[in-house]
Protein backbone atom coordinates (compact mmCIF):
# COMPACT_ATOMS: atom_id res chain seq x y z
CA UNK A 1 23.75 -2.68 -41.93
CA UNK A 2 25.55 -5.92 -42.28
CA UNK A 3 22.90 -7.66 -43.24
CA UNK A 4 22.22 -5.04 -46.14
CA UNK A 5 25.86 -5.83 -47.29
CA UNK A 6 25.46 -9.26 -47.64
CA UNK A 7 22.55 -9.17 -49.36
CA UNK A 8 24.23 -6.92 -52.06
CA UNK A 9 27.09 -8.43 -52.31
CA UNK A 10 24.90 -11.84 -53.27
CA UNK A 11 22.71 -9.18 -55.60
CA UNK A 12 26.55 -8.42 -57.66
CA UNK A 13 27.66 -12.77 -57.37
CA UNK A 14 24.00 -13.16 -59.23
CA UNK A 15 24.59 -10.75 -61.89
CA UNK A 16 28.00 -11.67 -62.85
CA UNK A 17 26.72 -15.75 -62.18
CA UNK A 18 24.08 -14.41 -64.86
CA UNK A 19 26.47 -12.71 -67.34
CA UNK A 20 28.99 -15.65 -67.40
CA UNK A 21 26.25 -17.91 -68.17
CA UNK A 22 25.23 -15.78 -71.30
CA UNK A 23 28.95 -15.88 -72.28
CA UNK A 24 29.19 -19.40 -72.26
CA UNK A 25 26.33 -19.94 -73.87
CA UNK A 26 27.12 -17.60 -76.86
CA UNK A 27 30.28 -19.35 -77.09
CA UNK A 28 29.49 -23.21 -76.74
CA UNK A 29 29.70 -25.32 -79.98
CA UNK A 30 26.42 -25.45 -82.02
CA UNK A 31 24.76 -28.74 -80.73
CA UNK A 32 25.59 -28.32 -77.05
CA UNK A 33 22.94 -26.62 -74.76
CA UNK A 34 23.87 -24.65 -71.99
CA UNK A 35 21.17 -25.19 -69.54
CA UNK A 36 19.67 -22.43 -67.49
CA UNK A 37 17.65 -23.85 -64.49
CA UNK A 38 21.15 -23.95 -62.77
CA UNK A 39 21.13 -20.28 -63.01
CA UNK A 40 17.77 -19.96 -62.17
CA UNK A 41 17.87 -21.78 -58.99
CA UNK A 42 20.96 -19.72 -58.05
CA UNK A 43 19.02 -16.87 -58.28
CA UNK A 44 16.27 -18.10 -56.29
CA UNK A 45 18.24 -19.37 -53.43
CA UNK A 46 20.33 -15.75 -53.04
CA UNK A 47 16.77 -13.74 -53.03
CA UNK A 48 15.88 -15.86 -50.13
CA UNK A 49 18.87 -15.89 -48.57
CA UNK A 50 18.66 -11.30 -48.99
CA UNK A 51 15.08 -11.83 -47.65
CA UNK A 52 15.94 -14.31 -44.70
CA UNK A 53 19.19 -12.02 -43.77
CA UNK A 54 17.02 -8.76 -43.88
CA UNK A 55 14.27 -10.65 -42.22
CA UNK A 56 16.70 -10.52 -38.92
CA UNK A 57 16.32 -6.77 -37.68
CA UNK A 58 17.52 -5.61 -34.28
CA UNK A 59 14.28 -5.16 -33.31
CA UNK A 60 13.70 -9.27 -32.96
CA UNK A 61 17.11 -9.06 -30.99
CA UNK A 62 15.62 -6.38 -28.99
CA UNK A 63 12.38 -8.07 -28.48
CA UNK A 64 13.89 -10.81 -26.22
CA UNK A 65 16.22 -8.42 -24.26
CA UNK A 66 12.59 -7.08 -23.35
CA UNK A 67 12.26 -7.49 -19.40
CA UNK A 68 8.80 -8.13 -17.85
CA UNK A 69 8.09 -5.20 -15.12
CA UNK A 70 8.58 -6.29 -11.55
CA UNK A 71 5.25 -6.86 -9.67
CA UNK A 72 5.18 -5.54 -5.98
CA UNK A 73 3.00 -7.47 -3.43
CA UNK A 74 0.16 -5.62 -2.17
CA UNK A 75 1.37 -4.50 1.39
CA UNK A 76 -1.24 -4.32 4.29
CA UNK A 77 -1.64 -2.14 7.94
CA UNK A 78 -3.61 -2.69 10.98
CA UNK A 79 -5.00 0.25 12.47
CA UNK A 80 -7.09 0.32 15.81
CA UNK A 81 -9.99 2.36 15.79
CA UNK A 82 -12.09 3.32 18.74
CA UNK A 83 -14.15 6.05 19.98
CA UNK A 84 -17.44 7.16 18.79
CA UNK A 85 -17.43 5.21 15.72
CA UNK A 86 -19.75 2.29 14.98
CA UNK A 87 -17.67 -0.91 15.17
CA UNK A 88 -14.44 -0.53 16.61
CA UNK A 89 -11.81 -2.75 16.42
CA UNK A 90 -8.56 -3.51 14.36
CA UNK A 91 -9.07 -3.27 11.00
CA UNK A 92 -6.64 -4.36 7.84
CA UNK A 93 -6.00 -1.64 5.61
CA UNK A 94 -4.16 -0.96 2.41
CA UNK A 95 -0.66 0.95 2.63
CA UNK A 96 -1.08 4.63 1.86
CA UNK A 97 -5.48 4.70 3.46
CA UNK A 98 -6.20 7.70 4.84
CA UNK A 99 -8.49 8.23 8.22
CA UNK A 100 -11.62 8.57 6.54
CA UNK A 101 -10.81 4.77 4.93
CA UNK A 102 -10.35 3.65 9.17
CA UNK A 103 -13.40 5.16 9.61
CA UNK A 104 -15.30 3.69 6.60
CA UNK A 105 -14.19 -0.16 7.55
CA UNK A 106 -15.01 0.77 11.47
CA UNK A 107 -18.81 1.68 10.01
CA UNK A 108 -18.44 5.27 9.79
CA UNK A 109 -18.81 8.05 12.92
CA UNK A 110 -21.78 7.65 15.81
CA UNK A 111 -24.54 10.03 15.63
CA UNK A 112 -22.38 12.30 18.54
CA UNK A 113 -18.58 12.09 16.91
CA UNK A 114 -17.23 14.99 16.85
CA UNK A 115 -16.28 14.67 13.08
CA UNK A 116 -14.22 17.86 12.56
CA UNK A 117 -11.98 17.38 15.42
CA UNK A 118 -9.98 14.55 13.57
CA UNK A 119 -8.07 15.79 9.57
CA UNK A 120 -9.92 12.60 8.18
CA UNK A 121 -7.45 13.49 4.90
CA UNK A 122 -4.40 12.47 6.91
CA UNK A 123 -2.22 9.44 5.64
CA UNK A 124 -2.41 6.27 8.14
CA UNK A 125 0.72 4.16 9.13
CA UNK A 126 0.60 0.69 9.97
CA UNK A 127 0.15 0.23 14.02
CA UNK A 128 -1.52 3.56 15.06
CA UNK A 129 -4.66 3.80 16.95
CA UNK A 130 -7.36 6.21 15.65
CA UNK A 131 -9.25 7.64 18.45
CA UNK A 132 -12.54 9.18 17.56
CA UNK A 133 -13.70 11.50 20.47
CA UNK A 134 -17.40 12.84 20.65
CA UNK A 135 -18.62 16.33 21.06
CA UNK A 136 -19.33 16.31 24.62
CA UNK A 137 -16.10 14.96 25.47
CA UNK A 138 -14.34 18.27 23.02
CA UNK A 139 -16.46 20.55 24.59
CA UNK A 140 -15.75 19.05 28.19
CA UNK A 141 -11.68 18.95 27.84
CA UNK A 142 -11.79 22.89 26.63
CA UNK A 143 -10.57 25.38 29.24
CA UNK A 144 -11.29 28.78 29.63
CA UNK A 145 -8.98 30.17 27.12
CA UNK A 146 -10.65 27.72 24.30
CA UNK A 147 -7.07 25.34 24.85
CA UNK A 148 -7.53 21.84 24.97
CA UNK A 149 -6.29 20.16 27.73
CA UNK A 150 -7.09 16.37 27.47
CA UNK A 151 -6.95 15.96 23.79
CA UNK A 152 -3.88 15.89 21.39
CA UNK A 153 -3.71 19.38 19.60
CA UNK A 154 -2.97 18.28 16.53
CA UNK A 155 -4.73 18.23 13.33
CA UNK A 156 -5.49 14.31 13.91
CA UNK A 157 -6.11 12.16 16.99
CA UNK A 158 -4.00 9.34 16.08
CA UNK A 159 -1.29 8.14 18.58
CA UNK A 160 1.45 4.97 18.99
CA UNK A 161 0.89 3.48 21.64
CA UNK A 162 4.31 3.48 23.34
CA UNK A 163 3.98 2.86 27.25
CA UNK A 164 0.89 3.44 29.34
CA UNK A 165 0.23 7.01 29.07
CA UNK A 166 -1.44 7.60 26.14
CA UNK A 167 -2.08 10.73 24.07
CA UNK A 168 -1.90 14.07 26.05
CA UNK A 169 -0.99 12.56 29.44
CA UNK A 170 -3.88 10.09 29.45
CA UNK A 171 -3.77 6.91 31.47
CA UNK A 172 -4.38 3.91 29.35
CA UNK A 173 -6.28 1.84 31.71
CA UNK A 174 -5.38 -0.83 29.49
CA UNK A 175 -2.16 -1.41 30.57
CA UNK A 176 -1.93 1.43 33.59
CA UNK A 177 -0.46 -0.45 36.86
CA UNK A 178 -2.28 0.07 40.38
CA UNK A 179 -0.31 2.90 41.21
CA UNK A 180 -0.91 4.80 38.13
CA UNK A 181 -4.55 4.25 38.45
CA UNK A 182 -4.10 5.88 41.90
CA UNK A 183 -3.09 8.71 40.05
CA UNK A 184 -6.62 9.69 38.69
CA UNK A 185 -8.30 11.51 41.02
CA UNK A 186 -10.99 9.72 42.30
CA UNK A 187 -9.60 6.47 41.99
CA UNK A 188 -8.30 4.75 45.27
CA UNK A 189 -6.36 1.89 45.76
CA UNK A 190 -9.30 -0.72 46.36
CA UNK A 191 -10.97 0.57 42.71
CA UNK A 192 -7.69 0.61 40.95
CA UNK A 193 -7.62 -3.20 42.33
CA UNK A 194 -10.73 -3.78 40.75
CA UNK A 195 -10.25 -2.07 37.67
CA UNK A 196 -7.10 -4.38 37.03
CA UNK A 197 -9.13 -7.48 38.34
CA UNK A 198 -11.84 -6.95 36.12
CA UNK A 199 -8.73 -6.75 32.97
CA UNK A 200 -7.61 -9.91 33.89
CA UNK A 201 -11.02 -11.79 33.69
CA UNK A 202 -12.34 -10.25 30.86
CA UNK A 203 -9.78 -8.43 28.42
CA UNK A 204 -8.74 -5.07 27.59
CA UNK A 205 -11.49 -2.00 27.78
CA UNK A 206 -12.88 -1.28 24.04
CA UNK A 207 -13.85 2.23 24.97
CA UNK A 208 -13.07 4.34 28.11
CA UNK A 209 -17.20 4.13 28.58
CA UNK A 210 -16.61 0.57 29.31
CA UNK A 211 -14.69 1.21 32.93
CA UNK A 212 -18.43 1.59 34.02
CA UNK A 213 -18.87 -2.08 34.36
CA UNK A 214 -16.18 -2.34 37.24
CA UNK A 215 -17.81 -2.57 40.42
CA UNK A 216 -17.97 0.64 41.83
CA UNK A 217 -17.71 2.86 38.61
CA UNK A 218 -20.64 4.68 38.05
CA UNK A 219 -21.80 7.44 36.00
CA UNK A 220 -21.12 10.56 38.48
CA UNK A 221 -17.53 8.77 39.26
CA UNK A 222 -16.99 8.36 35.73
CA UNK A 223 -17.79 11.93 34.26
CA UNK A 224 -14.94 12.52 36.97
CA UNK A 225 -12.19 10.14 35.13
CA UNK A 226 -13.45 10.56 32.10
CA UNK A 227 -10.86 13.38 31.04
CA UNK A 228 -7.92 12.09 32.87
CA UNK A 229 -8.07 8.08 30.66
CA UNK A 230 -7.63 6.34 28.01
CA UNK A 231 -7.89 2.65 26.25
């Protein structure tokens, strides 16, 4: 608006610049010219001052206020994945994956996963392991009543690992000490020495299936633990 002022108020100084001149000349003494240019260029300096003052709207103003939009870093998880999936392991994920993205990166499910026991829709959170159990071992940790006992009964099989009990009571043989080893039946104190011996030469267990190579752990012992661990 003030810019619209100024450039009428220059419109009204050019008009009256313009009538004065015309005065003058009508009254000057024959044999003296009243030159015009003066007048001219007076004109043509307040048009482009009106143009250059209109010329600055707001919206130039408001064009550097503009702020750029803030960009967020990309923010990764780690999710362990195990059971009867292809390739476990940790795997990087983005925030906000869901379990069928875990099980995409870990190669997808094994020929016997039991892949309706897990909601592979459910959100993932950074630090969670994703445990992928196989139809035997469903059908095997069902009681009588069609409960099961050895599994998580929840939608998904996903669980923190937060001491060495893992989900539903299992013993993580992981991390389980000598005397919770004990605890299994069927394991005594010589193979729950082993079974900790063997962690400390070669690393943790990548699948419960993998107690089998202790010394002393075969098959008929290990359909016998199978429901009662972990990794």
């Amino acid at each position: 608006m003030g810019s619209f002022v100024r450039g009428g108020n220059m419109q009204k100084n050019l008009i009256l610049s313009f009538i004065l001149a015309l005065f003058l000349w009508g009254c000057a003494p024959a044999g003296r010219d009243v030159v015009l240019a003066d007048v001219a260029d007076m004109a043509e300096t307040a048009n482009t001052a009106v143009v250059e003052a209109q010329g600055d709207t707001p919206e130039s103003s408001a064009g550097d206020m503009t702020q750029e939009p803030e960009v967020r870093e990309p923010v990764s998880i780690y999710v362990y994945v195990c059971g009867a999936v292809t390739s476990p392991g940790v795997y990087e994920l983005p925030e906000g994956s869901r379990i069928i993205d875990a099980i995409k990166a870990s190669g997808g499910f094994c020929d016997d996963a039991d892949e309706t026991f897990v909601n592979q829709a459910a959100r993932l959170s950074d630090g969670v392991k994703l445990f992928i159990p196989t139809r035997e071992e469903v059908a095997n940790a069902v009681d009588a009543s069609g409960q099961i006992q050895s599994f998580d009964t929840g939608e998904t099989f996903v669980s923190e690992e937060t001491g060495t009990s893992g989900s539903g009571g299992l013993i993580n043989i992981n991390s389980a000490t000598r005397d919770e080893l004990t605890s299994i039946p069927g394991i005594g104190t010589v193979t729950a020495d082993k079974i900790v011996s063997y962690r400390e030469q070669h690393g943790s267990f990548m699948t419960i299936e993998d107690i089998k190579n202790v010394s002393g752990i075969k098959e008929k012992l290990f359909s016998k633990i199978r429901d009662y661990i972990t990794v």
